[in-house]
C-alpha atoms as a PDB file:
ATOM      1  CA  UNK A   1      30.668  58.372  58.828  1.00  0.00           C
ATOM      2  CA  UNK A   2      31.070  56.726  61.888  1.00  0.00           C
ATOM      3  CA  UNK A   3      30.810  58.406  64.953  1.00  0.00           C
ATOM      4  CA  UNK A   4      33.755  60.841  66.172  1.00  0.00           C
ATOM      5  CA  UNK A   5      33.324  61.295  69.644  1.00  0.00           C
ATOM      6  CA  UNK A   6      31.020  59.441  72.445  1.00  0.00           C
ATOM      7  CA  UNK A   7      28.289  62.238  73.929  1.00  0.00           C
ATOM      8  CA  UNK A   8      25.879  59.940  75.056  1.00  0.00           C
ATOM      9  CA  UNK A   9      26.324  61.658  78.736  1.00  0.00           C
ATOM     10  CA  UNK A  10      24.923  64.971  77.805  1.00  0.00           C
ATOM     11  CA  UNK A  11      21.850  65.922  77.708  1.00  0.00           C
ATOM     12  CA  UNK A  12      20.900  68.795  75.297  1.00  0.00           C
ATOM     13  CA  UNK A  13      17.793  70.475  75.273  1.00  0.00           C
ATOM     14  CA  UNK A  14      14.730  68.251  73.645  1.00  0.00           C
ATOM     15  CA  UNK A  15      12.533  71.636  73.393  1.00  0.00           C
ATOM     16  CA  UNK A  16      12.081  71.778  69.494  1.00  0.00           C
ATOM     17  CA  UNK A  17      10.215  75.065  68.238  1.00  0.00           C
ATOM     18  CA  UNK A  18       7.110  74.455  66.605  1.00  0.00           C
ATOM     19  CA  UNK A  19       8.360  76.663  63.800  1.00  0.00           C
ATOM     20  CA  UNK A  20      11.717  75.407  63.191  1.00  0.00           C
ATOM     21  CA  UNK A  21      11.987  74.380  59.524  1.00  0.00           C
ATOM     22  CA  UNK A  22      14.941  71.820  60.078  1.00  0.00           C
ATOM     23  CA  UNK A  23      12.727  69.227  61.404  1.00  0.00           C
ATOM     24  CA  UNK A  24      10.711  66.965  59.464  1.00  0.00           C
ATOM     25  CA  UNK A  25       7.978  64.836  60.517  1.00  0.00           C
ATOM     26  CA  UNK A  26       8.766  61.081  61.415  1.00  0.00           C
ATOM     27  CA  UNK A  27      13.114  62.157  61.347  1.00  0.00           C
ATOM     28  CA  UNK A  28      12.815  64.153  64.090  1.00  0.00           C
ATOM     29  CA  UNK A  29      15.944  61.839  65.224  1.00  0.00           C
ATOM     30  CA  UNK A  30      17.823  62.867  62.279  1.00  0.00           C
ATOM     31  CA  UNK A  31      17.520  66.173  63.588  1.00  0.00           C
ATOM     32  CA  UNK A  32      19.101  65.589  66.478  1.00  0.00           C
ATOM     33  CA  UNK A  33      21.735  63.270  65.278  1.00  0.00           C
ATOM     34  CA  UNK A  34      23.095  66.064  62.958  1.00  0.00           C
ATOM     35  CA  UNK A  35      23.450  68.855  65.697  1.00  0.00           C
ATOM     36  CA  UNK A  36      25.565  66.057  67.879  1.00  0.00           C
ATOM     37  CA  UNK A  37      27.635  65.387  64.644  1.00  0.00           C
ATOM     38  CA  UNK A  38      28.202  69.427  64.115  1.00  0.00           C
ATOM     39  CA  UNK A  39      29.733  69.194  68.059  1.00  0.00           C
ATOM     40  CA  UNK A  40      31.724  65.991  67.106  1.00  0.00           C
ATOM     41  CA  UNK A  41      33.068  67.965  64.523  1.00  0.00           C
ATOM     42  CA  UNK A  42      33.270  71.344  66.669  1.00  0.00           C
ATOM     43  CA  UNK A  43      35.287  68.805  69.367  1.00  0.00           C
ATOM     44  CA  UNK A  44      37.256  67.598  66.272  1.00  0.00           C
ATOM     45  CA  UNK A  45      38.316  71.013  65.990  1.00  0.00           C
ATOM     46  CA  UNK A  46      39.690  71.703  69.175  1.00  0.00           C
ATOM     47  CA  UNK A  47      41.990  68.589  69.235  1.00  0.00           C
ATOM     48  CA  UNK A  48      43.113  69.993  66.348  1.00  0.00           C
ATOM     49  CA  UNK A  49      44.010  73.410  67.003  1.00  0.00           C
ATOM     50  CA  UNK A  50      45.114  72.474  70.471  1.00  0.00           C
ATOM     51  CA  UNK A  51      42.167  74.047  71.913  1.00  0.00           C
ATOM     52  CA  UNK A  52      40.738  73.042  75.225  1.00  0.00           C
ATOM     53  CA  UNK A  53      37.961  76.063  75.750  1.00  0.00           C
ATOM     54  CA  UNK A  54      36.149  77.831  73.752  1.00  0.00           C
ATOM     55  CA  UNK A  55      34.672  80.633  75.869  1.00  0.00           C
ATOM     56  CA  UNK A  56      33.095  82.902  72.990  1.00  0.00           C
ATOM     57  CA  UNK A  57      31.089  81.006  70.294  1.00  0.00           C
ATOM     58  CA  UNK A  58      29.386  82.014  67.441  1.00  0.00           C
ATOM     59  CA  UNK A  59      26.929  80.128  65.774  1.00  0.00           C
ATOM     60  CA  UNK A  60      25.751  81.347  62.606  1.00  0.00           C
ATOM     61  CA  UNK A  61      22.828  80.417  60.948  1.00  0.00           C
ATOM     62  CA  UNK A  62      22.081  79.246  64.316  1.00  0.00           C
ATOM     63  CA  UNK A  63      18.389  78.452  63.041  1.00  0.00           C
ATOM     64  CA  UNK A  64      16.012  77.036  65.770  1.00  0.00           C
ATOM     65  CA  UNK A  65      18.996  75.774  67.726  1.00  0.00           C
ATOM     66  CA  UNK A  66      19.606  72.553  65.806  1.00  0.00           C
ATOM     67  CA  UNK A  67      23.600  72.971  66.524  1.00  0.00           C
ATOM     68  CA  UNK A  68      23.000  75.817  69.428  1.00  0.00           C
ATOM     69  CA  UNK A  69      21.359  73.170  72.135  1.00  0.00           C
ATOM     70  CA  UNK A  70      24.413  70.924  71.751  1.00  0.00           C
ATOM     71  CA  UNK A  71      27.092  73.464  72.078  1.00  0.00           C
ATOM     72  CA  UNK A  72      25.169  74.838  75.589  1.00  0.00           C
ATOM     73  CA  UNK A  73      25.165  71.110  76.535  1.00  0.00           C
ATOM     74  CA  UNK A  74      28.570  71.058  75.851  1.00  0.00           C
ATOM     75  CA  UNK A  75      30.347  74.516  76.415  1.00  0.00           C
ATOM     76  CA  UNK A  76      28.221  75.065  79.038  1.00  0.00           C
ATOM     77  CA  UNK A  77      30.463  78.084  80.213  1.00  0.00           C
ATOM     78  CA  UNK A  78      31.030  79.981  77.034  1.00  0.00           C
ATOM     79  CA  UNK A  79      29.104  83.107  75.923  1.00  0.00           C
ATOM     80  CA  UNK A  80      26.792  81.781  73.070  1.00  0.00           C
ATOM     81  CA  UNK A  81      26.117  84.331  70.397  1.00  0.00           C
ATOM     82  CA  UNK A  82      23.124  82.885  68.518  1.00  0.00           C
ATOM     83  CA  UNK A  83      22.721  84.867  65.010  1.00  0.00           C
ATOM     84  CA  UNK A  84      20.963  84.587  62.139  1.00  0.00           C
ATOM     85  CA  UNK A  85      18.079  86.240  59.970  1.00  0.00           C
ATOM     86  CA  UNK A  86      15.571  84.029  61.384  1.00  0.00           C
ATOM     87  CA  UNK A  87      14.216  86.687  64.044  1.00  0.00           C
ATOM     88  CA  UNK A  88      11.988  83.961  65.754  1.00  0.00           C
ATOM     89  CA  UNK A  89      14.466  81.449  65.783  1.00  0.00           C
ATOM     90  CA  UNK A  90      17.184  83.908  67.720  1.00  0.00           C
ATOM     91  CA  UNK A  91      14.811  84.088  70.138  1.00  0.00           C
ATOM     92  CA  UNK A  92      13.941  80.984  70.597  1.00  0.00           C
ATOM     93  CA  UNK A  93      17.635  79.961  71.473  1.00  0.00           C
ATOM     94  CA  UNK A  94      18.380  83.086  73.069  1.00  0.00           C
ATOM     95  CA  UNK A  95      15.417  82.049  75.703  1.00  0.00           C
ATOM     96  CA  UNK A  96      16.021  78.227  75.515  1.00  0.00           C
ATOM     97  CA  UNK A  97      19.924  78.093  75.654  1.00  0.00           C
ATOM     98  CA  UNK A  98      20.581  81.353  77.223  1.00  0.00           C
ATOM     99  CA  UNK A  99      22.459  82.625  74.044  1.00  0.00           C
ATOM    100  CA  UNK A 100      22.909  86.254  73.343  1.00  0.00           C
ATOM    101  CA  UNK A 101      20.673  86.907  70.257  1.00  0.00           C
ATOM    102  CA  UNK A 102      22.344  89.450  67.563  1.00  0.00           C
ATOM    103  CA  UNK A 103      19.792  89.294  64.511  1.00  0.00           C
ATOM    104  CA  UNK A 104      21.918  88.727  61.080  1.00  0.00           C
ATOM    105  CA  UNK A 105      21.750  91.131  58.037  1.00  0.00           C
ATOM    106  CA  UNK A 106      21.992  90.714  54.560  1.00  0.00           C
ATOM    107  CA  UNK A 107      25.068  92.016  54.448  1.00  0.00           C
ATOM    108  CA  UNK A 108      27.134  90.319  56.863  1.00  0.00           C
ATOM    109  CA  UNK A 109      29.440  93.914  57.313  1.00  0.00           C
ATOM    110  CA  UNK A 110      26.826  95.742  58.523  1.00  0.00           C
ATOM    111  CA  UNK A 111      26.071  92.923  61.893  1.00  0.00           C
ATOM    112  CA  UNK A 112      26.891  94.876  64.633  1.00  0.00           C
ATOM    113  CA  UNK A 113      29.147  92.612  66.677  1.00  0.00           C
ATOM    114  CA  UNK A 114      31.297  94.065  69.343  1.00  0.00           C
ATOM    115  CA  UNK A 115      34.246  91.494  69.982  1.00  0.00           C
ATOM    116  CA  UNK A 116      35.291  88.674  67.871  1.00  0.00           C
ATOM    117  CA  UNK A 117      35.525  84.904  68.498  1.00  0.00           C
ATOM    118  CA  UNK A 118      36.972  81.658  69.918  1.00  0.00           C
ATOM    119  CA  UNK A 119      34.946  79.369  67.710  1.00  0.00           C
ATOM    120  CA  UNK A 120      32.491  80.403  65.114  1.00  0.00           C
ATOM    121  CA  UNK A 121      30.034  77.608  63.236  1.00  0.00           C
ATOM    122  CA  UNK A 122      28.825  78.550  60.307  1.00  0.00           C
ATOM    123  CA  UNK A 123      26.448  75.288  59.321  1.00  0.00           C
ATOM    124  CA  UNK A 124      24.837  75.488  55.795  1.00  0.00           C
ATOM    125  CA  UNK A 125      25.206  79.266  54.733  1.00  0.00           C
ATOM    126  CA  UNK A 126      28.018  78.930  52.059  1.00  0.00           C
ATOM    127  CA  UNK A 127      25.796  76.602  50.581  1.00  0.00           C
ATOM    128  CA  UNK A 128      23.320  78.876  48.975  1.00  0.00           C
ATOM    129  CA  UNK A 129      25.421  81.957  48.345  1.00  0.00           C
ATOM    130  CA  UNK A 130      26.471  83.696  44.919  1.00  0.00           C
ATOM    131  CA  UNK A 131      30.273  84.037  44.836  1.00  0.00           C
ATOM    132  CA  UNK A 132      29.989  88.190  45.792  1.00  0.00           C
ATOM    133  CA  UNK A 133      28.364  86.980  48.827  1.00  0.00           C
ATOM    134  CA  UNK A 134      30.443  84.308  49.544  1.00  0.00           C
ATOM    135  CA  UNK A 135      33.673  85.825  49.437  1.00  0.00           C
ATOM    136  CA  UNK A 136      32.240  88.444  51.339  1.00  0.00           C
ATOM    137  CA  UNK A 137      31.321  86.497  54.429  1.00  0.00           C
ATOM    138  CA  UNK A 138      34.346  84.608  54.421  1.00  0.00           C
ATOM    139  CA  UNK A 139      36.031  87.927  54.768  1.00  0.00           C
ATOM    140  CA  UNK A 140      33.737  88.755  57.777  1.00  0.00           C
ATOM    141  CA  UNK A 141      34.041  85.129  59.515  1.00  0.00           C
ATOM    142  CA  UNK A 142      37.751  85.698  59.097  1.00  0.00           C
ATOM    143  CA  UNK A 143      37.502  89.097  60.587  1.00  0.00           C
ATOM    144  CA  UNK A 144      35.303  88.044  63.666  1.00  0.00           C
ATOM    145  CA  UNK A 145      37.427  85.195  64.570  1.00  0.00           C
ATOM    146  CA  UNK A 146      40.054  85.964  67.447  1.00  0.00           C
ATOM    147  CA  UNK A 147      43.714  85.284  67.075  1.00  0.00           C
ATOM    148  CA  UNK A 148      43.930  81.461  67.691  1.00  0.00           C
ATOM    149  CA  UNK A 149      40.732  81.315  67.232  1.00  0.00           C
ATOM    150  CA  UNK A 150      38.815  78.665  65.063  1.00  0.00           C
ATOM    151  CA  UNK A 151      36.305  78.679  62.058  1.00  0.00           C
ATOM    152  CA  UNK A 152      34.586  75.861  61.008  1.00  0.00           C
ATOM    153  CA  UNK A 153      31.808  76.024  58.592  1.00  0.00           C
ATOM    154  CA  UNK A 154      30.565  73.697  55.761  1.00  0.00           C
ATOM    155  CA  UNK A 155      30.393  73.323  51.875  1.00  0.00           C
ATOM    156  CA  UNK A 156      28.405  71.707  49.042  1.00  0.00           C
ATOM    157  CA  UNK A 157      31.046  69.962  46.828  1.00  0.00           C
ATOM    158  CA  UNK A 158      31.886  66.745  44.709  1.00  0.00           C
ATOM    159  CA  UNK A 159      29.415  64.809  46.275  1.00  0.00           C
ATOM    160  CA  UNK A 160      26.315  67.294  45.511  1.00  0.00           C
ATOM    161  CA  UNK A 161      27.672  67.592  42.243  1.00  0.00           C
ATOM    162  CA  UNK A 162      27.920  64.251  41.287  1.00  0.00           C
ATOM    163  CA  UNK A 163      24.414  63.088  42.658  1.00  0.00           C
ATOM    164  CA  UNK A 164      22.988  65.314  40.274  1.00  0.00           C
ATOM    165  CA  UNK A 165      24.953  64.512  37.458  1.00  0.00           C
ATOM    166  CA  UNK A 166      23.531  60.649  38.444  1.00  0.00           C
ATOM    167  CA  UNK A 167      20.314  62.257  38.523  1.00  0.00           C
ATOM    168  CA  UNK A 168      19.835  61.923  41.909  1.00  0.00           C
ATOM    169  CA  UNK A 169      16.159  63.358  42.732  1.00  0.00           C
ATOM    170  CA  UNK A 170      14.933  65.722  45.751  1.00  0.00           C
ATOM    171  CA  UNK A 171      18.657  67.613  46.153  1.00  0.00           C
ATOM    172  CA  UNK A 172      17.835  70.655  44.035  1.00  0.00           C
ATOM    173  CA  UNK A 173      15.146  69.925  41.461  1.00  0.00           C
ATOM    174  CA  UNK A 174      14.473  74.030  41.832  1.00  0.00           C
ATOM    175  CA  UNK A 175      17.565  75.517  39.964  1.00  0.00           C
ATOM    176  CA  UNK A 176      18.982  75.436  36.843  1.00  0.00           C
ATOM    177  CA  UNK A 177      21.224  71.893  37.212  1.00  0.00           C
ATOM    178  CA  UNK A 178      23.057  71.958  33.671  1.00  0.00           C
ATOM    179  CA  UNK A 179      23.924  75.176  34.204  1.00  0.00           C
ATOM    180  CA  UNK A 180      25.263  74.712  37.482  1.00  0.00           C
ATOM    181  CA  UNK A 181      27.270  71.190  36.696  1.00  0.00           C
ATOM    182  CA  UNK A 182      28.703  73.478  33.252  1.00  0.00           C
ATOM    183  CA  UNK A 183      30.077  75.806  35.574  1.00  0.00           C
ATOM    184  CA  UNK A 184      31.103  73.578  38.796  1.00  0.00           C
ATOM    185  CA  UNK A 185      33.153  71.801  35.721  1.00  0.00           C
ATOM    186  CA  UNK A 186      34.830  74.615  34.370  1.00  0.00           C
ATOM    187  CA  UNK A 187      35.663  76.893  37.254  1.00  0.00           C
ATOM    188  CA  UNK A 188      35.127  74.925  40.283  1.00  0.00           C
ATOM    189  CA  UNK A 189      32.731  77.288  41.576  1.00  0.00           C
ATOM    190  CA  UNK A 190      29.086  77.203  40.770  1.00  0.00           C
ATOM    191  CA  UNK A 191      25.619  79.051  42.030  1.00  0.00           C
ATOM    192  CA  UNK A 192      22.005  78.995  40.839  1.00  0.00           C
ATOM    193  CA  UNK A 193      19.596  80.727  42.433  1.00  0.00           C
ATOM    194  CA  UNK A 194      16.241  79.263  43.261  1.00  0.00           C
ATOM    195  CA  UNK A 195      13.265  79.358  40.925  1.00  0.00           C
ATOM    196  CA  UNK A 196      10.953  80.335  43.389  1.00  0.00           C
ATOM    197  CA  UNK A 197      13.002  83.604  44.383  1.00  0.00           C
ATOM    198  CA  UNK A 198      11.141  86.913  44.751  1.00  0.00           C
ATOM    199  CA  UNK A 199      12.599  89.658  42.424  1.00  0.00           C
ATOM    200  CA  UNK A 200      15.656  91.034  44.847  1.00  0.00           C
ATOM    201  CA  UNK A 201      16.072  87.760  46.304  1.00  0.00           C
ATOM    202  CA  UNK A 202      19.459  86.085  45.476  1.00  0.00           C
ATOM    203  CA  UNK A 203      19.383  82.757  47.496  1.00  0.00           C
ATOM    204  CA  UNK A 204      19.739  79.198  46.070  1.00  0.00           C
ATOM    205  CA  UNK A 205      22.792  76.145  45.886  1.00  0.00           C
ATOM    206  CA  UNK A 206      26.677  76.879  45.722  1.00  0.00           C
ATOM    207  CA  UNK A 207      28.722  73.949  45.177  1.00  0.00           C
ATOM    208  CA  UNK A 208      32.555  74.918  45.757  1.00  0.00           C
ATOM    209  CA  UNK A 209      35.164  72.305  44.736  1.00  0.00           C
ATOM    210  CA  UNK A 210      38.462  72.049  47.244  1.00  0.00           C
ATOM    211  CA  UNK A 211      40.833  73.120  44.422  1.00  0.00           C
ATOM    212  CA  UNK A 212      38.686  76.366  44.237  1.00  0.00           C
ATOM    213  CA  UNK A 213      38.264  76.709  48.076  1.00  0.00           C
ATOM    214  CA  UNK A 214      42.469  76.899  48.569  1.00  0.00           C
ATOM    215  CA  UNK A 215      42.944  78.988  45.884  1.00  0.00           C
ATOM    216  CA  UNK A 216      40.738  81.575  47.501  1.00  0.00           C
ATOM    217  CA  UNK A 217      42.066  81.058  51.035  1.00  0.00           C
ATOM    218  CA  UNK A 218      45.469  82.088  49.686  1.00  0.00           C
ATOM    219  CA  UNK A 219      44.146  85.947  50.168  1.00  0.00           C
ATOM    220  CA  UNK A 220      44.978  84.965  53.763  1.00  0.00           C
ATOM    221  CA  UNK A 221      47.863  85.103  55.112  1.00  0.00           C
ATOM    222  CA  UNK A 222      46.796  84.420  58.746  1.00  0.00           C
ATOM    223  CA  UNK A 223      44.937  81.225  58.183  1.00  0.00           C
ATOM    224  CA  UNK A 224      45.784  77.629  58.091  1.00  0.00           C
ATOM    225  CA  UNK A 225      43.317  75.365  56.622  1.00  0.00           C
ATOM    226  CA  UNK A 226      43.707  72.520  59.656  1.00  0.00           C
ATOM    227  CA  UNK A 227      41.480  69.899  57.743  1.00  0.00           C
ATOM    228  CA  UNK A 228      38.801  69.300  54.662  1.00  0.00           C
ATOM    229  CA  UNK A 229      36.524  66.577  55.625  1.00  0.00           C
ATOM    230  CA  UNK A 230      34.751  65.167  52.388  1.00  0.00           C
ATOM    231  CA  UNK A 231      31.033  64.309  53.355  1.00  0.00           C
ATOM    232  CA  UNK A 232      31.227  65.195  57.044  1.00  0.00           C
ATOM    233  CA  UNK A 233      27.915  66.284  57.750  1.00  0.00           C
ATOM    234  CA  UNK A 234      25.490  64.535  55.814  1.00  0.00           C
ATOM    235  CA  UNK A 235      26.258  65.311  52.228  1.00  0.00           C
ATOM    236  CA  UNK A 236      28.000  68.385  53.124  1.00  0.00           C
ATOM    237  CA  UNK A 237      32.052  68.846  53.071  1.00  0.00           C
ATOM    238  CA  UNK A 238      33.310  70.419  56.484  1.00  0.00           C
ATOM    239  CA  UNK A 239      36.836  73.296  56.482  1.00  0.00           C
ATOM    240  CA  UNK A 240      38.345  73.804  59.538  1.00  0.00           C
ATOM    241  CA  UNK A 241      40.417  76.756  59.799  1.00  0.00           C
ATOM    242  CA  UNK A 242      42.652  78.270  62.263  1.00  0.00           C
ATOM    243  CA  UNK A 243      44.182  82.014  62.763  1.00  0.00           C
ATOM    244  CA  UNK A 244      47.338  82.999  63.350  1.00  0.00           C
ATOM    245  CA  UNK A 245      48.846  86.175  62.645  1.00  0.00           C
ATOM    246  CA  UNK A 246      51.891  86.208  59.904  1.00  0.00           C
ATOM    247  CA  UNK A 247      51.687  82.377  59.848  1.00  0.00           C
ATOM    248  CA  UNK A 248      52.311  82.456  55.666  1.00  0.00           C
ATOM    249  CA  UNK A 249      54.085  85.074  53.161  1.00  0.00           C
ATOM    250  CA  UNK A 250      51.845  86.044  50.777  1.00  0.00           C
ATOM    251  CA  UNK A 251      53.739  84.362  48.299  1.00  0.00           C
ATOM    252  CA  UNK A 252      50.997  82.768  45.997  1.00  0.00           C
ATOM    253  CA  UNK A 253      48.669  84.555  43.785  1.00  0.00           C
ATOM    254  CA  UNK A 254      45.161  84.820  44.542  1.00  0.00           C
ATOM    255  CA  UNK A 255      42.439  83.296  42.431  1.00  0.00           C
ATOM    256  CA  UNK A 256      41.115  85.441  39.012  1.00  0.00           C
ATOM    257  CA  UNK A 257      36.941  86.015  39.023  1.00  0.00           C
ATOM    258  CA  UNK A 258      35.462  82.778  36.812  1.00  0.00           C
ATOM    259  CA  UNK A 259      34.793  83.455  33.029  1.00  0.00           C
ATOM    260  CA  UNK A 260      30.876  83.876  32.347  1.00  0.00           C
ATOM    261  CA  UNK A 261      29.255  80.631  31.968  1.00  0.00           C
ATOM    262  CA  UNK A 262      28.552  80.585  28.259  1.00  0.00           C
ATOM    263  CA  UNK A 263      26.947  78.122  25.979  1.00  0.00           C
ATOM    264  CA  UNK A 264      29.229  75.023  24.598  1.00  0.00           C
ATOM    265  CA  UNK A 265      29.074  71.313  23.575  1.00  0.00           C
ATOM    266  CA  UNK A 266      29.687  70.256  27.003  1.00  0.00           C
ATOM    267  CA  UNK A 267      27.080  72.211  28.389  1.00  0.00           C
ATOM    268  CA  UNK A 268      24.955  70.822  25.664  1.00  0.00           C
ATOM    269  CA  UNK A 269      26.511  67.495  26.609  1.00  0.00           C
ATOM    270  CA  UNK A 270      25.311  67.725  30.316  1.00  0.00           C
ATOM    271  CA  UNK A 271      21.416  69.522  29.240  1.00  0.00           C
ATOM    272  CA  UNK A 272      21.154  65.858  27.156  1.00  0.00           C
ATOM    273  CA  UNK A 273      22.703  63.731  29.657  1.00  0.00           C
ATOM    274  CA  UNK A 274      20.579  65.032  32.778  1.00  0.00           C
ATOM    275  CA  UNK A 275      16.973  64.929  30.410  1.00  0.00           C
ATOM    276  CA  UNK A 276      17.299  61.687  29.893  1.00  0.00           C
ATOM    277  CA  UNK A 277      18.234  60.396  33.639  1.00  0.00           C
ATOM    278  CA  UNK A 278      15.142  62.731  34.744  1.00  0.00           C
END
């Protein structure tokens, strides 16, 4: 996509932790170009929701910084809560941005903030969630975000999906794909956790299709879905959502826990169809 917004006249941080996992060798541009698109996007947001400061920001995962560095360079007045599991890289931003460093838990209930927020970024979590998990920190995003406040966080969708139903190599060549295409078919919701996890481990790729998404977000009274950007950042779908208090009647019903993924022609279908394009 072409870019949204010119931000050639900041200047974020170029301090890259030696340990930061985002950045590979030879693309360390690439790196860089997808924390300006997450602001374009942020900025995107605040046009939106007719918001023109965003003093308290949450950025969760906030990694290394890949996203933090460009919302210092740009909010350079807000409180910055940098969060994430990642106990190095929390530091890291926390001394290289000046953000307040809350380390993340498992369980997203049990993080002890103290106040809730203007803007929270939530780049690349959803992704590699079970559905528990996933419903469960949307219900904590939700609850952290102030009144008028803004959530914007991103999804794996139709574009993931259908990459690997091309056959499309080096996207996820570590989980179960038939599997997850059977059920990202059916339901519109699909995880498969990584092959490499240790036993108690449950991390690997969600794809969510929109359909599914709005169904869920109908448990929410309070929040308007203020855009779904298809392929925003990099292959990645992008939901900007606003809160406002009593804005819908809770009118519609919510959506019904998927049926277990069970053996069928199509799923036969797709285990054929994907061995011969690998």
């Amino acid at each position: 996509m072409p870019q949204l917004y010119d931000f050639s006249n900041l200047t974020p941080s170029r301090h890259v932790s030696p340990r930061d996992g985002m950045v590979s060798v030879g693309l360390e541009e690439q790196y860089f170009d997808l924390g300006r698109r997450a602001l374009e996007l942020i900025h995107f947001s605040a046009q939106l929701c007719d918001k023109p400061h965003y003093p308290e920001i949450l950025d969760l995962p906030c990694g290394h910084g890949r996203v933090t560095r460009w919302l210092r360079a740009q909010y350079h007045y807000a409180r910055i809560t940098a969060c994430d599991l990642d106990r190095e890289g929390v530091d890291f931003c926390a001394q290289e941005f000046g953000a307040i460093p809350v380390y993340s838990q498992p369980d997203l209930s049990k993080v002890p903030f103290t106040s809730q927020f203007d803007l929270i970024w939530v780049g690349s979590l959803l992704t590699h969630l079970p559905q528990p998990q996933w419903l469960a920190a949307l219900d904590a995003f939700i609850r952290w975000t102030n009144e008028c406040g803004v959530l914007v966080f991103s999804v794996q969708s139709r574009t993931v999906a259908s990459l690997l139903m091309r056959g499309q190599k080096n996207i996820a060549e570590n989980i179960d794909k038939p599997a997850l295409l059977d059920d990202f078919s059916r339901t519109g919701f699909a995880y498969q956790r990584y092959f490499e996890c240790k036993p108690g481990e449950d991390y690997g790729l969600t794809v969510t299709s929109p359909e599914w998404l709005m169904r869920v977000l109908q448990r929410y009274p309070d929040i308007i879905m203020r855009a779904y950007l298809e392929e925003a950042w990099g292959m990645q779908d992008v939901v900007i959502l606003y809160k406002k208090a009593g804005h819908f009647e809770p009118l519609l019903s919510v959506p019904e826990e998927p049926l277990p993924r069970k053996t069928s022609s199509r799923g036969n279908w797709l285990t054929s169809l994907l061995g011969r394009k690998g």
